[in-house]
N, C-alpha and C. Protein backbone atom coordinates (compact mmCIF):
# COMPACT_ATOMS: atom_id res chain seq x y z
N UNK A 1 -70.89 54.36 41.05
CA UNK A 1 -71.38 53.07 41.52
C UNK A 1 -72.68 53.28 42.30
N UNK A 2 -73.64 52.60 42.55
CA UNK A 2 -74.82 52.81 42.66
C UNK A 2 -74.94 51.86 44.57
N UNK A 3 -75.69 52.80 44.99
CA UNK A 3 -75.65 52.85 46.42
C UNK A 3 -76.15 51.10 47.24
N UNK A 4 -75.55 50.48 47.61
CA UNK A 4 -75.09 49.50 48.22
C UNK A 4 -77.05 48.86 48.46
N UNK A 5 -76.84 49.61 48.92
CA UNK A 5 -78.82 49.34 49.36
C UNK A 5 -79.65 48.99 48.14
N UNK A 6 -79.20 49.53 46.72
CA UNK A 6 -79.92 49.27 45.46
C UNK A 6 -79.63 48.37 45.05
N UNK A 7 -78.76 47.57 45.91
CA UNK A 7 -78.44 46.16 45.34
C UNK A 7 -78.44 44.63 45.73
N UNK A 8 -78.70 43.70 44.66
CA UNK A 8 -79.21 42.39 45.78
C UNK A 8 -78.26 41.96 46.66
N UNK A 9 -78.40 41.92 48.11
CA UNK A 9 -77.16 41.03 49.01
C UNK A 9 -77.36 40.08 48.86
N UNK A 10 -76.23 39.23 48.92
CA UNK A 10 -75.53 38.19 48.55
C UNK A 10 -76.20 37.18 49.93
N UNK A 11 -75.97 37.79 51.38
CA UNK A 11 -77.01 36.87 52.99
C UNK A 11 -77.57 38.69 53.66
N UNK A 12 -79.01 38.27 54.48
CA UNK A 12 -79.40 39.34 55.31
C UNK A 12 -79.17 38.41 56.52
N UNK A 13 -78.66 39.48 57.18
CA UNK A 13 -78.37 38.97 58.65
C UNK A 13 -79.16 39.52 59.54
N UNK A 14 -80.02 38.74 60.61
CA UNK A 14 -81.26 39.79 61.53
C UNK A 14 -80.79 39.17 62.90
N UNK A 15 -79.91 40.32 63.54
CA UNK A 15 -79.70 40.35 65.11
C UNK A 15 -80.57 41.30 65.85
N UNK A 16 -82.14 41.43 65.47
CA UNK A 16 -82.85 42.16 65.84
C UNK A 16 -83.27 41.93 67.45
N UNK A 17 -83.05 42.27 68.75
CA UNK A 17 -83.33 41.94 69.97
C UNK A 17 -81.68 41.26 70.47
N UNK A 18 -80.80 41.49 69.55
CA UNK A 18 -79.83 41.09 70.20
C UNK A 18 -78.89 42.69 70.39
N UNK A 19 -77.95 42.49 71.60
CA UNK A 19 -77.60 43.06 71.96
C UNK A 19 -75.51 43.10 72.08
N UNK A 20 -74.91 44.22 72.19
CA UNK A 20 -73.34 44.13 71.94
C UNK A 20 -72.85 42.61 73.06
N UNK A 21 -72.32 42.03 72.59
CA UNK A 21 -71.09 42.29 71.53
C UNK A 21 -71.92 40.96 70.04
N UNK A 22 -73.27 40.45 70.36
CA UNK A 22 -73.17 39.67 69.82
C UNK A 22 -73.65 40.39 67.87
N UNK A 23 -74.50 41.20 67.91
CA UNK A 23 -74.30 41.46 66.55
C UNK A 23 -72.96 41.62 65.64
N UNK A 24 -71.82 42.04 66.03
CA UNK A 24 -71.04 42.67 65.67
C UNK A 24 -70.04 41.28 65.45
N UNK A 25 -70.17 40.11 66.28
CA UNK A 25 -69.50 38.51 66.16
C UNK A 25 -70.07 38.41 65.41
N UNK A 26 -71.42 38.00 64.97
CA UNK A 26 -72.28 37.41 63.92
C UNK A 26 -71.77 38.30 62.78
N UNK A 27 -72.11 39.45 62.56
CA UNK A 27 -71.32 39.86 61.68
C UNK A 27 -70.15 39.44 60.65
N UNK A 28 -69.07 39.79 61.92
CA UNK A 28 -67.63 39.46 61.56
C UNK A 28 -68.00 37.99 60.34
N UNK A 29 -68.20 36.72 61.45
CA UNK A 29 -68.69 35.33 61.23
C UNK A 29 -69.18 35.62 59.70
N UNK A 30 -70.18 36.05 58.89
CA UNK A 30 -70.68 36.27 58.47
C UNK A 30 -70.03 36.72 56.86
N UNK A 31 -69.53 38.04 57.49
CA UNK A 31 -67.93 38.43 56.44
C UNK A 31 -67.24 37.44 56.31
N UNK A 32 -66.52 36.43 56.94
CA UNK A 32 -65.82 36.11 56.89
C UNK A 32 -65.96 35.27 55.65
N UNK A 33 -67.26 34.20 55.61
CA UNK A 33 -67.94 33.68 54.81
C UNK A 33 -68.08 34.13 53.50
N UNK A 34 -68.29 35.55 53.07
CA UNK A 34 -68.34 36.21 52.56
C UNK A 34 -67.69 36.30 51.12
N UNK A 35 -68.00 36.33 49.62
CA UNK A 35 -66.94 36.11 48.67
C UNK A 35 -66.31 37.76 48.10
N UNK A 36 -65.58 38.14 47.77
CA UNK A 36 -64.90 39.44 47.36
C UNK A 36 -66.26 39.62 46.84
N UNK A 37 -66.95 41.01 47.09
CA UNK A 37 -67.55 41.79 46.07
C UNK A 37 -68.75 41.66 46.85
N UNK A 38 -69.13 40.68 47.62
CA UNK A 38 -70.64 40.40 48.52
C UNK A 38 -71.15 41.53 49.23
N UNK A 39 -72.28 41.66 49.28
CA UNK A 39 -72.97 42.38 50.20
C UNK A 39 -73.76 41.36 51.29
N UNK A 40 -73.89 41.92 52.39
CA UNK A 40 -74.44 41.74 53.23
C UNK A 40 -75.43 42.59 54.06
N UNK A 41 -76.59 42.12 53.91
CA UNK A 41 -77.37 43.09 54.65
C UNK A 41 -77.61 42.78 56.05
N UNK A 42 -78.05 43.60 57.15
CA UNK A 42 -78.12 43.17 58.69
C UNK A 42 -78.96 44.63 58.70
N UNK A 43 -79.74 43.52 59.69
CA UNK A 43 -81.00 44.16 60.75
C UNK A 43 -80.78 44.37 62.04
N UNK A 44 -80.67 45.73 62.16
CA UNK A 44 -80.07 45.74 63.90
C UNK A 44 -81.22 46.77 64.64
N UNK A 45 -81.24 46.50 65.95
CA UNK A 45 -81.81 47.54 66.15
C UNK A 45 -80.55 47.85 67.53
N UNK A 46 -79.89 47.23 67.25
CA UNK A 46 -79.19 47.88 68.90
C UNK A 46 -78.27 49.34 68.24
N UNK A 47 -78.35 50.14 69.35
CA UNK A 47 -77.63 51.68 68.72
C UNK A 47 -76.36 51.63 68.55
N UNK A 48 -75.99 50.81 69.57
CA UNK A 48 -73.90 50.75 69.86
C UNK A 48 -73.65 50.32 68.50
N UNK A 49 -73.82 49.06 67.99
CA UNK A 49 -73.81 48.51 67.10
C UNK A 49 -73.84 48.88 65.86
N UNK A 50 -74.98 49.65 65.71
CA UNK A 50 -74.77 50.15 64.47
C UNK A 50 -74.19 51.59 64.04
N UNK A 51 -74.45 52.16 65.43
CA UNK A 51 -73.41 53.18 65.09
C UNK A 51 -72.52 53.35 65.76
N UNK A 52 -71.75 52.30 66.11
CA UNK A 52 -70.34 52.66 66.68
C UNK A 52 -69.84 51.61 66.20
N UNK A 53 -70.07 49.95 66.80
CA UNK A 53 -68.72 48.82 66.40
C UNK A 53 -69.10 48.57 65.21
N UNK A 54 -69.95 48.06 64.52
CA UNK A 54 -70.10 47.62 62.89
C UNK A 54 -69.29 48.53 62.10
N UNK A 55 -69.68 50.03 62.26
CA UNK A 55 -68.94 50.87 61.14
C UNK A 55 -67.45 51.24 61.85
N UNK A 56 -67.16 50.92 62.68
CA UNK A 56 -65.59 51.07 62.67
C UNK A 56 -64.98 49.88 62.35
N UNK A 57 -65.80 48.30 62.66
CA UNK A 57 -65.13 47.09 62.01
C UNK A 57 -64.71 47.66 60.50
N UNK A 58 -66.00 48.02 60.08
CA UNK A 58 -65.80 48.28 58.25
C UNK A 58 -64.79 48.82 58.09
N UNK A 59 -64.44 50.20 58.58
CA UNK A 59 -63.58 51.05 58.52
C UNK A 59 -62.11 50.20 58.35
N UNK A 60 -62.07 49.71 59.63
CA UNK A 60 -60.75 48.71 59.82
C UNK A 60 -60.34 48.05 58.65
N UNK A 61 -61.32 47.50 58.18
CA UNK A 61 -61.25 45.95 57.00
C UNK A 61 -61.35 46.66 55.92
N UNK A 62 -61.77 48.11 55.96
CA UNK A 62 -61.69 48.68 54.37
C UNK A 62 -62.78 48.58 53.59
N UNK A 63 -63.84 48.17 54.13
CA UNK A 63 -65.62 47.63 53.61
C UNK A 63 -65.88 49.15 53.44
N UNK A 64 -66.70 48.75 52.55
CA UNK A 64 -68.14 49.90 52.14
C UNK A 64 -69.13 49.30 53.11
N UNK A 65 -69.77 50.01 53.53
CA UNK A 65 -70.57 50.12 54.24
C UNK A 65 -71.34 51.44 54.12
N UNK A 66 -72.85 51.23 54.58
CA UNK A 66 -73.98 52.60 54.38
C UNK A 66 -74.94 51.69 55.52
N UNK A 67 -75.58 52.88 56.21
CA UNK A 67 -76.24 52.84 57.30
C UNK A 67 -77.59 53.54 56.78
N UNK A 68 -78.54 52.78 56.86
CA UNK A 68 -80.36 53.54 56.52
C UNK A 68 -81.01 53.28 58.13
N UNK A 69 -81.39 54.23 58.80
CA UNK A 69 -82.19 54.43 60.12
C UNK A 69 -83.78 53.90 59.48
N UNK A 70 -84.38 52.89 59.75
CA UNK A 70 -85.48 53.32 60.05
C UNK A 70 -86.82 53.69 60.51
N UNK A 71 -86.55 55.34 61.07
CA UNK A 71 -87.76 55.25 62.06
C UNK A 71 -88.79 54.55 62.38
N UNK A 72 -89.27 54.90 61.55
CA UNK A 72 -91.41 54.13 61.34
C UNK A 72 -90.67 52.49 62.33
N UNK A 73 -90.02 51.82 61.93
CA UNK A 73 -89.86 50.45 62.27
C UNK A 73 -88.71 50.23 63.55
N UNK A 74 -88.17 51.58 64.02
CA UNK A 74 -87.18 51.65 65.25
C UNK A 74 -85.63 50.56 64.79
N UNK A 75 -85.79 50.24 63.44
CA UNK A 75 -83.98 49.64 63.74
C UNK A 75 -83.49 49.97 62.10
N UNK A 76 -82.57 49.78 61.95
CA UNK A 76 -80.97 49.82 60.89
C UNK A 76 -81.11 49.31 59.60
N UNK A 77 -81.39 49.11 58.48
CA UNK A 77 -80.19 48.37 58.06
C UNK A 77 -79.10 48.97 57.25
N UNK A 78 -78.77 47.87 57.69
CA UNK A 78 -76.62 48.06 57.30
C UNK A 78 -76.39 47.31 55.65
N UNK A 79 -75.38 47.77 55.15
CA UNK A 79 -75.12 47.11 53.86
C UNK A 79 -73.71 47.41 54.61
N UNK A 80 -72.89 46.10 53.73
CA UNK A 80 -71.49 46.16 54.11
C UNK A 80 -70.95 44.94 52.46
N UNK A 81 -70.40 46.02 52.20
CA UNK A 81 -69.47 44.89 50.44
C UNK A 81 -68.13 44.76 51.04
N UNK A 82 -67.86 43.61 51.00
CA UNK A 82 -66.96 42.68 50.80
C UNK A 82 -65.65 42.71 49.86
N UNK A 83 -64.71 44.15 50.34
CA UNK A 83 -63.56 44.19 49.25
C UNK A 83 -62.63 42.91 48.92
């Protein structure tokens, strides 16, 4: 299967300047909405967030999820599919 990022998301979500706990609500919110099979992309730049609560939500719920850093631009994005 071909890497989450090579593919069109379904909503991009940009909590860029926001800070815990609210990316990770918007998120959720977001999934929830979400139809089996969706991707979602999100713009984060907060660190907790993307590497700590987003990918253990996924974990929890059983999501794919992939994390791209990137430098040059200082924030994230996240892909997260929608089992």
């Amino acid at each position: 299967m071909a890497e989450l990022k090579s593919q069109t998301p379904a909503e991009t979500l940009d909590v860029l300047g926001r800070v815990c706990p609210y990316p990770l609500v918007l998120t959720k919110k977001a999934m929830e909405k979400m139809a089996s099979g969706g991707i979602l992309k999100i713009l984060c730049d907060a660190p907790a967030s993307a590497e700590d609560t987003i990918p253990r939500y996924c974990e929890k719920q059983g999501f794919k999820f992939e994390s791209h850093k990137l430098e040059d631009k200082g924030y994230w994005e996240l892909y997260i599919q929608k089992t």
